[in-house]
PDB file of N, CA and C in Angstrom:
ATOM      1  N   UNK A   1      66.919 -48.882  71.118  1.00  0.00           N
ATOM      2  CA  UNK A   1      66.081 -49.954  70.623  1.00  0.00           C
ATOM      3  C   UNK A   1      66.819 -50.804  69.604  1.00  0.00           C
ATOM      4  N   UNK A   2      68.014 -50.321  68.936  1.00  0.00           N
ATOM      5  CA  UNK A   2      68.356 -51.161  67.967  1.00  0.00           C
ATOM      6  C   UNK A   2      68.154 -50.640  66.664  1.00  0.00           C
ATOM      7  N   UNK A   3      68.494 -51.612  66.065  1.00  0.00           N
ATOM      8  CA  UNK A   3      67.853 -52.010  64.462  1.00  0.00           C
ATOM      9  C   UNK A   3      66.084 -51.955  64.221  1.00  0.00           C
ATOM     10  N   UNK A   4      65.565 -50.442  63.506  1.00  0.00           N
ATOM     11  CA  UNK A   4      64.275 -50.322  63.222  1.00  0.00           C
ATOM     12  C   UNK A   4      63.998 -50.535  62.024  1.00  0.00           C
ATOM     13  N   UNK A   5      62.810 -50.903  61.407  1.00  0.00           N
ATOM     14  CA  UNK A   5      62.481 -51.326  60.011  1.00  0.00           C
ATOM     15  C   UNK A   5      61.366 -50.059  59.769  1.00  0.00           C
ATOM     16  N   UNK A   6      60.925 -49.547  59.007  1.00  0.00           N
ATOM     17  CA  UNK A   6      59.660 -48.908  58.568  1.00  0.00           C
ATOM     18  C   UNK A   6      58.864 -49.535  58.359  1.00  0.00           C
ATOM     19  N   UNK A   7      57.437 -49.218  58.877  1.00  0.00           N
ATOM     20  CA  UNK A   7      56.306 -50.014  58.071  1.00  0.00           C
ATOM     21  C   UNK A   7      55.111 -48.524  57.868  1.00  0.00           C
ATOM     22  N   UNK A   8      55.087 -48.720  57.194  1.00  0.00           N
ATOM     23  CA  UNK A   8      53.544 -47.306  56.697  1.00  0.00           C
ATOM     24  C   UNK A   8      52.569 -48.517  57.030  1.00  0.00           C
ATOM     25  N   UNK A   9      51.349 -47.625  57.840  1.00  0.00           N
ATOM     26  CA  UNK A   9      50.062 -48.328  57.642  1.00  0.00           C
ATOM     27  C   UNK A   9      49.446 -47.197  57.830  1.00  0.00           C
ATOM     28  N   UNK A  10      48.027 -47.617  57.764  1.00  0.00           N
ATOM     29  CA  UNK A  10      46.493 -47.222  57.145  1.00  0.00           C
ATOM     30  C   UNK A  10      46.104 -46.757  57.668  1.00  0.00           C
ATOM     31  N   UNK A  11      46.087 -48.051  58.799  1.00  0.00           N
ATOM     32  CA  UNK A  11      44.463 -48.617  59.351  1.00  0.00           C
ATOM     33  C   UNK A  11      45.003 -49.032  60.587  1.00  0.00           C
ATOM     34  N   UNK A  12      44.493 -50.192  61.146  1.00  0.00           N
ATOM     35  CA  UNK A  12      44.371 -50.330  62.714  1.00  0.00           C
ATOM     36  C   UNK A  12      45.963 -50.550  63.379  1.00  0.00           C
ATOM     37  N   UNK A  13      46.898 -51.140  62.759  1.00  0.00           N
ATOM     38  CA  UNK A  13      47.955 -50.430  63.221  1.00  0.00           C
ATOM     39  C   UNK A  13      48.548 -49.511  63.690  1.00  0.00           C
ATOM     40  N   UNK A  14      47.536 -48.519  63.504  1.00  0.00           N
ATOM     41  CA  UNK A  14      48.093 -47.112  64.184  1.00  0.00           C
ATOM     42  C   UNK A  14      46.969 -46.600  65.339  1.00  0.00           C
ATOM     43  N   UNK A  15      46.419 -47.708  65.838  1.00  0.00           N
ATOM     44  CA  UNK A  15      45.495 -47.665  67.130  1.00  0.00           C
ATOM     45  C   UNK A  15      46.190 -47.929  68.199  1.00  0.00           C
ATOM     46  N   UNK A  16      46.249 -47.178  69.475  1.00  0.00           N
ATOM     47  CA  UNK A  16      46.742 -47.651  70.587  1.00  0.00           C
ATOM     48  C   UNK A  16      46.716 -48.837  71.263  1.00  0.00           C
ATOM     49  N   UNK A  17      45.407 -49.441  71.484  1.00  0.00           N
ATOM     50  CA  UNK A  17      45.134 -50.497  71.447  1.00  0.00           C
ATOM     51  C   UNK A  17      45.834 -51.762  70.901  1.00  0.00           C
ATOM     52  N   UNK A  18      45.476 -51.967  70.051  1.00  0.00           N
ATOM     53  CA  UNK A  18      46.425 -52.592  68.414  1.00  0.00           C
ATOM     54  C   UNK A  18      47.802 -52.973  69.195  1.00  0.00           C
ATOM     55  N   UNK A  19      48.256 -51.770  68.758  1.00  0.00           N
ATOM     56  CA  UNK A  19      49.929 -51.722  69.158  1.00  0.00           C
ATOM     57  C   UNK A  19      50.103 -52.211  70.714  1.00  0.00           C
ATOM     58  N   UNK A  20      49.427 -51.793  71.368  1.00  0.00           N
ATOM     59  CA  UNK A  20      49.660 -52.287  72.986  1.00  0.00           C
ATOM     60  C   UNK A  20      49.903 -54.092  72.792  1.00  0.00           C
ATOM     61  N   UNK A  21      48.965 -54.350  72.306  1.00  0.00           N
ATOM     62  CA  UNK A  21      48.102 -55.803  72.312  1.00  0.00           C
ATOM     63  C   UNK A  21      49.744 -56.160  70.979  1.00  0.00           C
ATOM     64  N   UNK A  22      50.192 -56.048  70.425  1.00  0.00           N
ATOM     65  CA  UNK A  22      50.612 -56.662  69.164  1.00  0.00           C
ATOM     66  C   UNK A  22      52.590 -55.889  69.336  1.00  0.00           C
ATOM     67  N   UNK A  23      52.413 -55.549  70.012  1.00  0.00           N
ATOM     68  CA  UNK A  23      54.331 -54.982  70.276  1.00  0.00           C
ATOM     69  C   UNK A  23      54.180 -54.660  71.995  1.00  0.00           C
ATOM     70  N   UNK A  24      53.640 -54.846  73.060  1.00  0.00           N
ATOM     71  CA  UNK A  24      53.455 -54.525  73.903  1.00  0.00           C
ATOM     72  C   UNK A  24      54.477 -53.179  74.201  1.00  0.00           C
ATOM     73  N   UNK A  25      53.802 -51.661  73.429  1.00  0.00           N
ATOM     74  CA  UNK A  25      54.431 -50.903  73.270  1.00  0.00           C
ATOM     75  C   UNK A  25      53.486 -49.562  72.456  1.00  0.00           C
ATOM     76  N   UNK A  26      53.689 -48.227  72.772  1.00  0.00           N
ATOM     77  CA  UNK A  26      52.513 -47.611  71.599  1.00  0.00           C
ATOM     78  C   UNK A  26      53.845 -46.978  70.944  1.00  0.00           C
ATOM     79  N   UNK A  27      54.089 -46.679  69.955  1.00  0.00           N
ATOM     80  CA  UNK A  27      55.139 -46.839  68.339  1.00  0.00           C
ATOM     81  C   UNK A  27      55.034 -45.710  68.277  1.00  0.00           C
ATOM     82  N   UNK A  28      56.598 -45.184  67.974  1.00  0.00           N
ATOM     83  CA  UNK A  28      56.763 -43.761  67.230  1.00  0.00           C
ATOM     84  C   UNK A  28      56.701 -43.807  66.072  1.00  0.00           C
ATOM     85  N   UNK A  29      56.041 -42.673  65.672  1.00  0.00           N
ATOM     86  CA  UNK A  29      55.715 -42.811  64.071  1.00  0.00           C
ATOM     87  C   UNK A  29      55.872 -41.191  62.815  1.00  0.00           C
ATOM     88  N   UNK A  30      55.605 -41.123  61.771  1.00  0.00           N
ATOM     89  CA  UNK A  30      55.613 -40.026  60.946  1.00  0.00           C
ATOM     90  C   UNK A  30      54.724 -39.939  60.074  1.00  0.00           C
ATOM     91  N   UNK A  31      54.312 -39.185  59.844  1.00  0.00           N
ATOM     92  CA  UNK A  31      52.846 -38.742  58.928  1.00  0.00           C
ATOM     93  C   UNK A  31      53.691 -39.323  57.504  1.00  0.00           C
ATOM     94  N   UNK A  32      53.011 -39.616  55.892  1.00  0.00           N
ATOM     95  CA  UNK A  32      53.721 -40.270  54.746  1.00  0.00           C
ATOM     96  C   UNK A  32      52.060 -40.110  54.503  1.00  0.00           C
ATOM     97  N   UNK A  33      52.153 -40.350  52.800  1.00  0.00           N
ATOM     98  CA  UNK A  33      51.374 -41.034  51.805  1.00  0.00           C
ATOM     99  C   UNK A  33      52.202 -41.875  51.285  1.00  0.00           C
ATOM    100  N   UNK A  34      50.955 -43.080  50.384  1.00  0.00           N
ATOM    101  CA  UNK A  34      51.623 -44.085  49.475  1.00  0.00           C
ATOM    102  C   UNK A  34      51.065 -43.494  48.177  1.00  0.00           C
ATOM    103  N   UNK A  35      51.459 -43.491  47.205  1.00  0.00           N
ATOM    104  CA  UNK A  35      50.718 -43.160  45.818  1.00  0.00           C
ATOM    105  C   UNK A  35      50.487 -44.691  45.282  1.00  0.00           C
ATOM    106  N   UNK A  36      49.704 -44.726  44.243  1.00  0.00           N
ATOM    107  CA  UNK A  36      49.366 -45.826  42.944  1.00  0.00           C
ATOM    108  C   UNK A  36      48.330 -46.519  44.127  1.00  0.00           C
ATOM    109  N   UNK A  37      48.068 -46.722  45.069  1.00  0.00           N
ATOM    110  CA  UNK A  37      46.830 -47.389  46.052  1.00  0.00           C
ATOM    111  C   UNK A  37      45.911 -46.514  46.165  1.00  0.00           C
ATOM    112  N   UNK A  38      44.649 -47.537  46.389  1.00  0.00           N
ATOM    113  CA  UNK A  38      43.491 -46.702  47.133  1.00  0.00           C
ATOM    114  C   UNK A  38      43.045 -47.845  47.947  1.00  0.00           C
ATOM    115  N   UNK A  39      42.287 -47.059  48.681  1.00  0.00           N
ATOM    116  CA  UNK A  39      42.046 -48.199  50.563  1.00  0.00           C
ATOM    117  C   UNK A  39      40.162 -48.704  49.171  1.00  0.00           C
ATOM    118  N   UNK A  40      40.529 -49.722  49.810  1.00  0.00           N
ATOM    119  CA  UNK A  40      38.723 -50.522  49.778  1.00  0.00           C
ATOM    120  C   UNK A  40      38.382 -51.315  50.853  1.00  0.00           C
ATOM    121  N   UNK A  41      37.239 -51.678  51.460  1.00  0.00           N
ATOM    122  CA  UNK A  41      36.708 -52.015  52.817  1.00  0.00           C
ATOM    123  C   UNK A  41      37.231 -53.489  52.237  1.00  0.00           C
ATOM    124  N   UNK A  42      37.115 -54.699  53.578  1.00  0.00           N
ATOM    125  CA  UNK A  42      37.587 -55.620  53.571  1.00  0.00           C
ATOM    126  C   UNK A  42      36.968 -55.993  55.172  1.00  0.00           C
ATOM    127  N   UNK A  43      36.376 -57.377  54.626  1.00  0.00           N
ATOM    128  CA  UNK A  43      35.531 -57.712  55.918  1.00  0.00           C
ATOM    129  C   UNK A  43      35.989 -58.943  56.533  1.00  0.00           C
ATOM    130  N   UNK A  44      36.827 -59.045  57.813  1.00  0.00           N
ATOM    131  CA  UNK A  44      37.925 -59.583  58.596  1.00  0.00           C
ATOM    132  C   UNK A  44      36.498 -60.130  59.299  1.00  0.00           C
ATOM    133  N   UNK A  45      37.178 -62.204  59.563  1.00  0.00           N
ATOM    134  CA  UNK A  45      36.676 -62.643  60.131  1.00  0.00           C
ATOM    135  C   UNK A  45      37.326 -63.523  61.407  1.00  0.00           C
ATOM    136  N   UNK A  46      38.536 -62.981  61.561  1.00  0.00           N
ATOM    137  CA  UNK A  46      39.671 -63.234  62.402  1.00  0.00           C
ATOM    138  C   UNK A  46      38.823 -62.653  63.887  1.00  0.00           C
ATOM    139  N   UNK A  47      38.315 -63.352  65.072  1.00  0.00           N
ATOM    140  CA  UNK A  47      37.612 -62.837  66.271  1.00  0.00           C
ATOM    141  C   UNK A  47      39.125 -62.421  66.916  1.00  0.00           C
ATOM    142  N   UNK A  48      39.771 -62.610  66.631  1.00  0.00           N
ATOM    143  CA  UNK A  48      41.560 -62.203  67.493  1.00  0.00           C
ATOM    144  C   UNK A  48      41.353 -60.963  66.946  1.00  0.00           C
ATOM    145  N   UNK A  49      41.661 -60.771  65.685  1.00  0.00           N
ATOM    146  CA  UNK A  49      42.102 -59.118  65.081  1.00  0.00           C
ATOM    147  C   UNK A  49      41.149 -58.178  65.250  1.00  0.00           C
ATOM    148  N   UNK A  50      39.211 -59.250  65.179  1.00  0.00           N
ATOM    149  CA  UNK A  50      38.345 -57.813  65.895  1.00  0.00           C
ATOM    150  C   UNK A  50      38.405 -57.480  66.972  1.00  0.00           C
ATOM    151  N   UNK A  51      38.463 -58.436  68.349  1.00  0.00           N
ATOM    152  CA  UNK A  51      38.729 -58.179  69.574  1.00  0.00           C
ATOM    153  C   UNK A  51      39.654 -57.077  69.745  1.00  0.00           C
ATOM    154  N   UNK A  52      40.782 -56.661  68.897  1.00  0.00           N
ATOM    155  CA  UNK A  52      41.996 -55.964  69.264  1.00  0.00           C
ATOM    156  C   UNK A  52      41.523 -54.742  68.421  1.00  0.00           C
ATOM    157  N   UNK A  53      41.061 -54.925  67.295  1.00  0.00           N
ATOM    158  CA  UNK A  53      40.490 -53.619  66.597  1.00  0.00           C
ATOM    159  C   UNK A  53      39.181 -53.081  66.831  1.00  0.00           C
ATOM    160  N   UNK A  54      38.470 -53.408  67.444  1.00  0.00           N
ATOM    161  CA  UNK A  54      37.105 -53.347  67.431  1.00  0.00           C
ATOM    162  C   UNK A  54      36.222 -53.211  66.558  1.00  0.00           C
ATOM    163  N   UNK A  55      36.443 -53.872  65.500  1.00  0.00           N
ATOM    164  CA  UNK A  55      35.602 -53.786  64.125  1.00  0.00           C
ATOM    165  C   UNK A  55      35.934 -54.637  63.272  1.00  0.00           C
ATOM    166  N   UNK A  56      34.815 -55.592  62.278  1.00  0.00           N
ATOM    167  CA  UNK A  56      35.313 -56.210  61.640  1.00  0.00           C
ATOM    168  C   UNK A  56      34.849 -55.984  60.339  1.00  0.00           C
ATOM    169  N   UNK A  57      34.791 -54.420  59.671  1.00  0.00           N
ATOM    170  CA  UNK A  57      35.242 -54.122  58.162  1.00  0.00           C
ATOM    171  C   UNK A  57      36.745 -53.179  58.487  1.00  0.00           C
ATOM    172  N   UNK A  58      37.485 -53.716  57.804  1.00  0.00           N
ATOM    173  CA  UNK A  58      38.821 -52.935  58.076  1.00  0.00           C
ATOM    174  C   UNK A  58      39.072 -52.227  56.399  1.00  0.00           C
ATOM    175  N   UNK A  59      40.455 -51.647  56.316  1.00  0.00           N
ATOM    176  CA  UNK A  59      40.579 -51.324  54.651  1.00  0.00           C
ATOM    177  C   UNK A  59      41.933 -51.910  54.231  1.00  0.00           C
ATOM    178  N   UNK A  60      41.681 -52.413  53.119  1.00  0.00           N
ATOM    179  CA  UNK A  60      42.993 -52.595  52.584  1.00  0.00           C
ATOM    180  C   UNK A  60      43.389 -52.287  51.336  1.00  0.00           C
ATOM    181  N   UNK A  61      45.084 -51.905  51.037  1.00  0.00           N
ATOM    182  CA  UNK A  61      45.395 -50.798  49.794  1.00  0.00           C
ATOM    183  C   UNK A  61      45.379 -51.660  48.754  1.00  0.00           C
ATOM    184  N   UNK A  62      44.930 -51.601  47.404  1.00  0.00           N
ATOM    185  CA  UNK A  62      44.486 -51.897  46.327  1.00  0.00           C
ATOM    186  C   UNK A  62      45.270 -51.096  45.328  1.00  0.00           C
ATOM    187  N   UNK A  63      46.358 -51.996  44.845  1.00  0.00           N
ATOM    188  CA  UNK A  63      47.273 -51.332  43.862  1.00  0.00           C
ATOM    189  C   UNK A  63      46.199 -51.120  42.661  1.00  0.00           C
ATOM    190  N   UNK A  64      46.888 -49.434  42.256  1.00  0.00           N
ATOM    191  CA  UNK A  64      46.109 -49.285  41.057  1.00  0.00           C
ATOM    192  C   UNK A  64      46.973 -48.705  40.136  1.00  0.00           C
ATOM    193  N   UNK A  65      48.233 -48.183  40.430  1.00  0.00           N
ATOM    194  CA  UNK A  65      48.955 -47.821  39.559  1.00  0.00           C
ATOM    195  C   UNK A  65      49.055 -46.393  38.736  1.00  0.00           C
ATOM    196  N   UNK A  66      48.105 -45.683  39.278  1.00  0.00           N
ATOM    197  CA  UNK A  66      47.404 -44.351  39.572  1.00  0.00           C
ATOM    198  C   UNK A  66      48.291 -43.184  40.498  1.00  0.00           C
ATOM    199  N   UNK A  67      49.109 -42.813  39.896  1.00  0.00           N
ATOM    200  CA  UNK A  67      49.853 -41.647  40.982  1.00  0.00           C
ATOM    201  C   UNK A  67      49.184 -40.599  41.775  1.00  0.00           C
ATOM    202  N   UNK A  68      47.789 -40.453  41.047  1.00  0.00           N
ATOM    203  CA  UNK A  68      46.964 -39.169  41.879  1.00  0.00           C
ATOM    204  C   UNK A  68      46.095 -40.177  42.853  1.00  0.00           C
ATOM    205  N   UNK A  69      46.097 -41.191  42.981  1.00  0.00           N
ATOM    206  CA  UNK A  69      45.367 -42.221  44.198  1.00  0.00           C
ATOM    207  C   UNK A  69      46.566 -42.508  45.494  1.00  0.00           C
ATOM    208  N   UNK A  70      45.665 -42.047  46.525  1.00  0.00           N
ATOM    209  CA  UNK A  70      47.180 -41.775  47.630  1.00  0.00           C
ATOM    210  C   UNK A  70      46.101 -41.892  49.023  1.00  0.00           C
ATOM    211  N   UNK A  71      47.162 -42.651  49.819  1.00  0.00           N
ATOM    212  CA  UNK A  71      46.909 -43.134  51.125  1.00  0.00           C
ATOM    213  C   UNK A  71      47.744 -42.573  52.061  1.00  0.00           C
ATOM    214  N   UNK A  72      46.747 -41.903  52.694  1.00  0.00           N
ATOM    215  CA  UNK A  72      47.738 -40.938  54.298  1.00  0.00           C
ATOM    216  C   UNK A  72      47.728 -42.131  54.955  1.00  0.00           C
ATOM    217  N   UNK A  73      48.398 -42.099  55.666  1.00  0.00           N
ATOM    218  CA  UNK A  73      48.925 -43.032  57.031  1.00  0.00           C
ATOM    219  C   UNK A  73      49.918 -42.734  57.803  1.00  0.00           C
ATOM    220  N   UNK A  74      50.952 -43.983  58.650  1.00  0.00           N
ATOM    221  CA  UNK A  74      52.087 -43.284  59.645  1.00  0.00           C
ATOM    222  C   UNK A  74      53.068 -44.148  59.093  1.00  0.00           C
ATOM    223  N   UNK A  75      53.764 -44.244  59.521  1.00  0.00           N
ATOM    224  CA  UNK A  75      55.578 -44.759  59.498  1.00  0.00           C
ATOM    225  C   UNK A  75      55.951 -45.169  60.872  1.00  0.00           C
ATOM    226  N   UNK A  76      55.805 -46.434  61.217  1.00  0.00           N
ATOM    227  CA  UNK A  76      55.749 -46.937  62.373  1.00  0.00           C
ATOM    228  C   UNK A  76      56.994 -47.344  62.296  1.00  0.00           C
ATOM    229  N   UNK A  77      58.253 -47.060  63.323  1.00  0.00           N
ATOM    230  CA  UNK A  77      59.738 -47.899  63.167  1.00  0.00           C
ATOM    231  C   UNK A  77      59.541 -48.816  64.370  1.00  0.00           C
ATOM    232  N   UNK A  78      59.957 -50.099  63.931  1.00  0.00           N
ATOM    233  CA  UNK A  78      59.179 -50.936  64.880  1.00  0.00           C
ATOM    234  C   UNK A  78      60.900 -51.692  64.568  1.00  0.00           C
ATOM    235  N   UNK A  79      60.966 -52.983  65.674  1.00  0.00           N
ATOM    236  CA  UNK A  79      62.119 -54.298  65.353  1.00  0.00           C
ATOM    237  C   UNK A  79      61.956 -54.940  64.624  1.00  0.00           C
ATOM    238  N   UNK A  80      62.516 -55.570  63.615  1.00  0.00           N
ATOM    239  CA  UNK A  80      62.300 -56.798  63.456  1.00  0.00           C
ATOM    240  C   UNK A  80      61.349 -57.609  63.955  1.00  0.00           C
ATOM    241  N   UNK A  81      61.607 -57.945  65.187  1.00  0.00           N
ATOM    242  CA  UNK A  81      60.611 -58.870  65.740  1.00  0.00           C
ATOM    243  C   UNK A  81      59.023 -57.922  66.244  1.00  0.00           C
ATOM    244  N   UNK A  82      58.841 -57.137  66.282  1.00  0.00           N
ATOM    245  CA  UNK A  82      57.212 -56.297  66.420  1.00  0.00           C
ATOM    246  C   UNK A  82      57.266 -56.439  64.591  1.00  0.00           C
ATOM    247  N   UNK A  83      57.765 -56.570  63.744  1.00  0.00           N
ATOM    248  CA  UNK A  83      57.271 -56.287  62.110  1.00  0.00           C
ATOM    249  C   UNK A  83      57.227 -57.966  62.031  1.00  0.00           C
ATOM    250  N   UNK A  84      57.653 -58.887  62.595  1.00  0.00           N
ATOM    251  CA  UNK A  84      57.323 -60.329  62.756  1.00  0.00           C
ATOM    252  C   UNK A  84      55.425 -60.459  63.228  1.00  0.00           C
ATOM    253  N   UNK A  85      55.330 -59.676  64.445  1.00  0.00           N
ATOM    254  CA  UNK A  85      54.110 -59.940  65.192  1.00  0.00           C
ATOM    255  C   UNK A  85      53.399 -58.513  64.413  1.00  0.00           C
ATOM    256  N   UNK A  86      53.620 -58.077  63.151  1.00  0.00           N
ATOM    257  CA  UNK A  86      52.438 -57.572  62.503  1.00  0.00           C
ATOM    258  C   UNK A  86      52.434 -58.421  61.821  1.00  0.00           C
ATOM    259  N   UNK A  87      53.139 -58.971  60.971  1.00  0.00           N
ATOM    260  CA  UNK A  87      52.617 -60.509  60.024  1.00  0.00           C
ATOM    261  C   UNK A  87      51.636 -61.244  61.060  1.00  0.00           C
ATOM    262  N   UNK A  88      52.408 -62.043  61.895  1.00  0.00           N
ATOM    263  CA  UNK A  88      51.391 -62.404  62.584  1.00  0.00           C
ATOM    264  C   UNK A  88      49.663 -61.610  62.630  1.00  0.00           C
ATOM    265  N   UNK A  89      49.496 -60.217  63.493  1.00  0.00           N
ATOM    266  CA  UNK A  89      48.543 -59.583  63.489  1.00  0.00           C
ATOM    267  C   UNK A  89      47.535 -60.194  62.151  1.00  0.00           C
ATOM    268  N   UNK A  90      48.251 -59.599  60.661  1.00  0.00           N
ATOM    269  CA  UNK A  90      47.463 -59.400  59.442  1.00  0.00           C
ATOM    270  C   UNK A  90      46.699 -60.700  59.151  1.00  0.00           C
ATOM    271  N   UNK A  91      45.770 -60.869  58.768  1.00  0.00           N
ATOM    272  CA  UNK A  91      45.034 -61.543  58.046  1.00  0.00           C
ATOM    273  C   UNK A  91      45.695 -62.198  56.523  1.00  0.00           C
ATOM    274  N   UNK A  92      45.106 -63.264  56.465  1.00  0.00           N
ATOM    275  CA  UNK A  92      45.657 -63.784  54.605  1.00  0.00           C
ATOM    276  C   UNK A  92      45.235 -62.834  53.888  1.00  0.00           C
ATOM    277  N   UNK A  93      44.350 -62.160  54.059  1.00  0.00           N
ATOM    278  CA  UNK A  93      44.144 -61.311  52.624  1.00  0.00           C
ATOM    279  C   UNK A  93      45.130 -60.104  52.850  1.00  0.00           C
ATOM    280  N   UNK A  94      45.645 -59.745  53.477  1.00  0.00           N
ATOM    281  CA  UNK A  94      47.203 -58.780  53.866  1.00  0.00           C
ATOM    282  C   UNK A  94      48.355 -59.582  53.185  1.00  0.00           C
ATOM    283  N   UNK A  95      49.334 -59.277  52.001  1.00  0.00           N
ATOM    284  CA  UNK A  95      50.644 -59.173  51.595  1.00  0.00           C
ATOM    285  C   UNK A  95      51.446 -58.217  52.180  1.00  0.00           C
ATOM    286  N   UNK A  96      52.557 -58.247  52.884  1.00  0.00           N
ATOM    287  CA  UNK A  96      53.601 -57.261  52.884  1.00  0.00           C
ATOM    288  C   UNK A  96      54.990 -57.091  51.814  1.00  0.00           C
ATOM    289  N   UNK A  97      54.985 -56.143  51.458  1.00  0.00           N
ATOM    290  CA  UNK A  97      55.628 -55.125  50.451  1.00  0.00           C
ATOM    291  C   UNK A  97      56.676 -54.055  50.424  1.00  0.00           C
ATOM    292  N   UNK A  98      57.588 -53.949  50.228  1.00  0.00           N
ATOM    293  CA  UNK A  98      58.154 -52.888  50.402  1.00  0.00           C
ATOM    294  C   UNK A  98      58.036 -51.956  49.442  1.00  0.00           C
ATOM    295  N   UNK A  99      57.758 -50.250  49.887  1.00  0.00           N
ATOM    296  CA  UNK A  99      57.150 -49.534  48.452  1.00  0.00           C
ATOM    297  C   UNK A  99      58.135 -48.270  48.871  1.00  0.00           C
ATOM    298  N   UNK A 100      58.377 -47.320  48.220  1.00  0.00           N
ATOM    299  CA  UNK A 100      58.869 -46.136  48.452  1.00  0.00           C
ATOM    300  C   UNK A 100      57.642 -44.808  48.714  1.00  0.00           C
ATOM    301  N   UNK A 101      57.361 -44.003  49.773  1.00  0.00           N
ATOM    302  CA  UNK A 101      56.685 -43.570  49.684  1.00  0.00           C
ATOM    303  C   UNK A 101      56.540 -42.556  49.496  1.00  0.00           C
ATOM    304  N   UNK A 102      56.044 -41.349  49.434  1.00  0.00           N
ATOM    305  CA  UNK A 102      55.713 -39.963  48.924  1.00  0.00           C
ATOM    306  C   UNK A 102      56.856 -39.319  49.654  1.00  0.00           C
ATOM    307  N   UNK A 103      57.754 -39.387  50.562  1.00  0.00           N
ATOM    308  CA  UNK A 103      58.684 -38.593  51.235  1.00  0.00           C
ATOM    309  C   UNK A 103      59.894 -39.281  50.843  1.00  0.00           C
ATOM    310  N   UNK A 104      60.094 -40.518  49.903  1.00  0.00           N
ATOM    311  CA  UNK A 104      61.180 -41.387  49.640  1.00  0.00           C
ATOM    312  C   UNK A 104      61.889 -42.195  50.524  1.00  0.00           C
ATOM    313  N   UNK A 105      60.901 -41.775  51.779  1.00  0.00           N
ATOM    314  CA  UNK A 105      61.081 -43.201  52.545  1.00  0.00           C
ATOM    315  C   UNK A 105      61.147 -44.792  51.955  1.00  0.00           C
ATOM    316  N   UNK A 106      61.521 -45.506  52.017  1.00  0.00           N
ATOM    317  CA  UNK A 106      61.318 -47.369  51.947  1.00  0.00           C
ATOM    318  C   UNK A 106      60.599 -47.738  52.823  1.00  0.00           C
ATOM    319  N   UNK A 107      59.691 -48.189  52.723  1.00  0.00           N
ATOM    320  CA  UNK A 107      58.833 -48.996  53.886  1.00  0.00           C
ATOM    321  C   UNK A 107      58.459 -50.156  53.345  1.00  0.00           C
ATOM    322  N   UNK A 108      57.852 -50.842  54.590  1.00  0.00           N
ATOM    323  CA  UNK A 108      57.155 -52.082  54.398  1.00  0.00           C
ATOM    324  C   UNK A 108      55.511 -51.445  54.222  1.00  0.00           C
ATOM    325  N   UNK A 109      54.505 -52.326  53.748  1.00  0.00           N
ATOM    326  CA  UNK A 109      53.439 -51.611  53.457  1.00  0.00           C
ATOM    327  C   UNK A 109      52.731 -53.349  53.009  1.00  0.00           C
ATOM    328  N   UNK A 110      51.419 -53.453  53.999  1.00  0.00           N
ATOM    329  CA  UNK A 110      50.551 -54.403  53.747  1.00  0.00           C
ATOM    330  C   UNK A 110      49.254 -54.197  52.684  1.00  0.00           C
ATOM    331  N   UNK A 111      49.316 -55.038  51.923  1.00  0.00           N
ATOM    332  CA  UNK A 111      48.608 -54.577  50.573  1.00  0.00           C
ATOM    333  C   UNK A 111      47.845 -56.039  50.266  1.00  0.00           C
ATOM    334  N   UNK A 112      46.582 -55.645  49.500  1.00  0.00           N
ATOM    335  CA  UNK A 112      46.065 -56.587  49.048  1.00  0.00           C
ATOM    336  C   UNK A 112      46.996 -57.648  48.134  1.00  0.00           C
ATOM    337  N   UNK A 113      46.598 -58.986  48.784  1.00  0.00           N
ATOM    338  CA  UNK A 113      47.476 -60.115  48.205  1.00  0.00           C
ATOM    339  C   UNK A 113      47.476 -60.609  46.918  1.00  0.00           C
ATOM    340  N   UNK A 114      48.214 -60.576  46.018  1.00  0.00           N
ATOM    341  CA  UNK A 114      48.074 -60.675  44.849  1.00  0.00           C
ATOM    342  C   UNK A 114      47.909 -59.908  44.273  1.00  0.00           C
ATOM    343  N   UNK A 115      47.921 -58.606  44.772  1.00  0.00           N
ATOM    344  CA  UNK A 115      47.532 -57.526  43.994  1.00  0.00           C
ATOM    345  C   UNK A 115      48.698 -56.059  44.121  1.00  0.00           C
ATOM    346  N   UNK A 116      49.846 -56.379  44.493  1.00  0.00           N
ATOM    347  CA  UNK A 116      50.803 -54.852  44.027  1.00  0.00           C
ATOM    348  C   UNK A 116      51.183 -55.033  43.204  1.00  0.00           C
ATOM    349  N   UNK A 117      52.034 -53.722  43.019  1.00  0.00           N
ATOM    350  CA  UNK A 117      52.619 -53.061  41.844  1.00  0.00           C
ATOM    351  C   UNK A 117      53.377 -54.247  41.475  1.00  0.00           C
ATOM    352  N   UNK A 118      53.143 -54.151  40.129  1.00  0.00           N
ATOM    353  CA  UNK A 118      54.325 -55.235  39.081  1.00  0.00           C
ATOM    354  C   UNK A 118      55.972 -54.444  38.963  1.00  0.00           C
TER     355      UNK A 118
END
């Protein structure tokens, strides 16, 4: 495959679906937490991203700066260009981030906008 990037996610990224529809591909991945986040609901009015997720309250991570606040998720190694068409995917209220995560992985990691770690 090349050159892979990390991305940790949450939430509907790690739906079969999702990934079919958005990398025409279902993604190898690894279990991770993020610390200093906690997920809060977030109500997506994108009819593209519910069609593909089937729901339109999704969650998104909310820096808090809190080491005992921690988000399970996966470690999706995706190209370049599939971590292009998750920007695409995300909504404006999604920032992407690069954070280190509980295994000292580097990842990319979509987080409330305006709102990570300083």
């Amino acid at each position: 495959m090349g050159k892979t990037v990390a991305l940790f996610s949450y939430g509907t990224l790690q739906d079969q679906n999702v990934q079919l529809a958005t990398y025409g591909r279902l993604v190898e991945g690894v279990a991770d937490e993020l610390s200093g986040y906690r997920l809060v609901e977030l109500v997506i009015d994108d009819p593209h991203v519910i069609s593909l997720s089937g729901r339109a309250v999704h969650t998104i991570a909310r820096y808090t700066g809190d080491p005992a606040d921690l988000i399970a998720g996966t470690v999706l190694f995706l190209t370049p260009g599939e971590l292009a068409s998750s920007d695409d995917y995300e909504v404006e209220a999604y920032a992407r981030t690069e954070v280190t995560l509980e295994s000292g992985r580097a990842a990319f990691v979509y987080v409330e906008a305006g709102k990570s770690a300083r």
